[in-house]
Protein backbone atom coordinates (compact mmCIF):
# COMPACT_ATOMS: atom_id res chain seq x y z
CA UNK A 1 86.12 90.34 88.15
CA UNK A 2 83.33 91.10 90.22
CA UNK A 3 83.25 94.68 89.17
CA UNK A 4 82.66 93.67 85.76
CA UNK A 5 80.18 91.07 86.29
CA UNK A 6 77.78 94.04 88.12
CA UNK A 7 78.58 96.05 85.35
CA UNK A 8 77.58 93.30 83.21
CA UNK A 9 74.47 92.95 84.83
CA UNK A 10 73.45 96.64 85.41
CA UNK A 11 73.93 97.12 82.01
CA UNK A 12 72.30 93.87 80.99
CA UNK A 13 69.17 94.41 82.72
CA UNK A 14 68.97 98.68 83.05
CA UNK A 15 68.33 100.04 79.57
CA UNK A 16 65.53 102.80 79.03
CA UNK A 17 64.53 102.18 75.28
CA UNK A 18 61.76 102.61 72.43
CA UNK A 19 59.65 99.27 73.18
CA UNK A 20 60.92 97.89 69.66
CA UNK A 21 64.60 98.01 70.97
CA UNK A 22 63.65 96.83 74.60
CA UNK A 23 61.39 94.27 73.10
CA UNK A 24 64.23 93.11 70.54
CA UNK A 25 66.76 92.76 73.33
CA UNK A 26 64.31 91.16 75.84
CA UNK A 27 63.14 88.11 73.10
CA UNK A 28 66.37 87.88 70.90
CA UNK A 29 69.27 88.11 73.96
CA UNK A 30 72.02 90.41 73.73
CA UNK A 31 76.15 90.38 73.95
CA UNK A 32 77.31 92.95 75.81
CA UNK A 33 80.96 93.59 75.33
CA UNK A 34 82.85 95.76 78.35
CA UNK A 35 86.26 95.94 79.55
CA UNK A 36 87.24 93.39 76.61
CA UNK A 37 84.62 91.29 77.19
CA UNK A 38 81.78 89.84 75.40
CA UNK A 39 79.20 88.76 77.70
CA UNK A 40 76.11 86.79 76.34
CA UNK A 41 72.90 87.63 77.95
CA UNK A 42 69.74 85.85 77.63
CA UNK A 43 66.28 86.77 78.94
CA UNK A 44 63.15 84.93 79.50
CA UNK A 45 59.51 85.61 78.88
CA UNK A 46 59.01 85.75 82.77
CA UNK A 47 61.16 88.34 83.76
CA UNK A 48 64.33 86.52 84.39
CA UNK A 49 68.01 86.60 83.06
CA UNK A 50 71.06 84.70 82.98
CA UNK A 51 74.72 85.67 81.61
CA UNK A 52 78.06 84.41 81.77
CA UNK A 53 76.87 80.91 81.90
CA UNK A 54 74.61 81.20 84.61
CA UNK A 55 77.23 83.11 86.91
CA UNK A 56 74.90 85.61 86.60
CA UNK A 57 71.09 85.62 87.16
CA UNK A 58 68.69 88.12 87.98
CA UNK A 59 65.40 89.85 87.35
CA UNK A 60 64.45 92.38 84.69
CA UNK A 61 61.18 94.59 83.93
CA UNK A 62 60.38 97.50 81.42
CA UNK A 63 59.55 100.40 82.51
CA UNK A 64 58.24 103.08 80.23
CA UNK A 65 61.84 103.54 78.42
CA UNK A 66 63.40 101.92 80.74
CA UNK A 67 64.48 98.03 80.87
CA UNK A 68 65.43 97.71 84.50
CA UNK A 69 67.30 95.25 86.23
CA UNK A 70 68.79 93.31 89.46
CA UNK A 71 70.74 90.53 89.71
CA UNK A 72 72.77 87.65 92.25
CA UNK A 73 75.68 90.67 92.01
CA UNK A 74 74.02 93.92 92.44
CA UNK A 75 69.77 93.40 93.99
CA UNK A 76 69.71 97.23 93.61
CA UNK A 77 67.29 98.07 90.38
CA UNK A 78 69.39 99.47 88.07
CA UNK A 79 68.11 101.19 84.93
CA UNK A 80 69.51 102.05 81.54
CA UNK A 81 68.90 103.62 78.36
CA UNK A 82 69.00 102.40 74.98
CA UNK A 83 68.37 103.93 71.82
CA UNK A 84 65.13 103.89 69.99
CA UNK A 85 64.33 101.43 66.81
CA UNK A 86 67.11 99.13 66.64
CA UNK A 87 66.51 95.56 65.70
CA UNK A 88 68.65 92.15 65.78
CA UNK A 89 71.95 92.58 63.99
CA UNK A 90 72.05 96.06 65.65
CA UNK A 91 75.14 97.41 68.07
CA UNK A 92 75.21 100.34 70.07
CA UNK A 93 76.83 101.93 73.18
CA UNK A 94 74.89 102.44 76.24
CA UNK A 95 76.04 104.32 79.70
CA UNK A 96 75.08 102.66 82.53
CA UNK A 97 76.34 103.33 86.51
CA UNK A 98 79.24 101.43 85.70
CA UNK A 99 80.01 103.24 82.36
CA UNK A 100 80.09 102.62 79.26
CA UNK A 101 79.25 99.43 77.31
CA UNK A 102 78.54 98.19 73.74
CA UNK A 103 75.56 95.98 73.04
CA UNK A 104 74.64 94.01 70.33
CA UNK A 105 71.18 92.38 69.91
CA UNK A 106 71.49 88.63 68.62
């Protein structure tokens, strides 16, 4: 369980994207689905983030590209990268440090 709550918040929080996908995710929330999971992720205006009913909370920041992340379960920054131009409604895979996910902006 733990291993897929970090993975749930690397992934959450790291993502290197266009700034119309980052700033989608980053106002709109996100489900990220992983190992059979679907894990909703919300973000606020300040830099924060919560997921899996508050089990998980952390920190996230853009960075160029990159949306980057730490959390309660992981206060390394990770970073990920999503693709460019995708909107709400959107899904997509990502690899992150702890593989591979599917995300889907709300």
């Amino acid at each position: 369980m733990r291993k897929v709550l970090l993975a749930a918040a690397v992934l959450a929080l790291a993502t290197p994207a266009v700034a119309g996908t980052l700033q989608e995710v980053t106002t709109k929330g996100i489900v990220l689905s992983v190992q059979g999971m679907d894990i909703d992720v919300t973000y606020t205006p300040d830099g924060k983030f919560t997921a899996m009913d508050g089990q998980v909370t952390g920190e996230w920041r853009i960075d160029g590209e990159k949306l980057c992340t730490k959390s309660n379960f992981d206060p390394n920054e990770q970073c990920v990268e999503y693709p460019k131009d995708k909107k709400s409604g959107d899904s997509f895979e990502v690899v992150g440090p702890q593989g591979a996910a599917t995300i889907k902006i709300k």
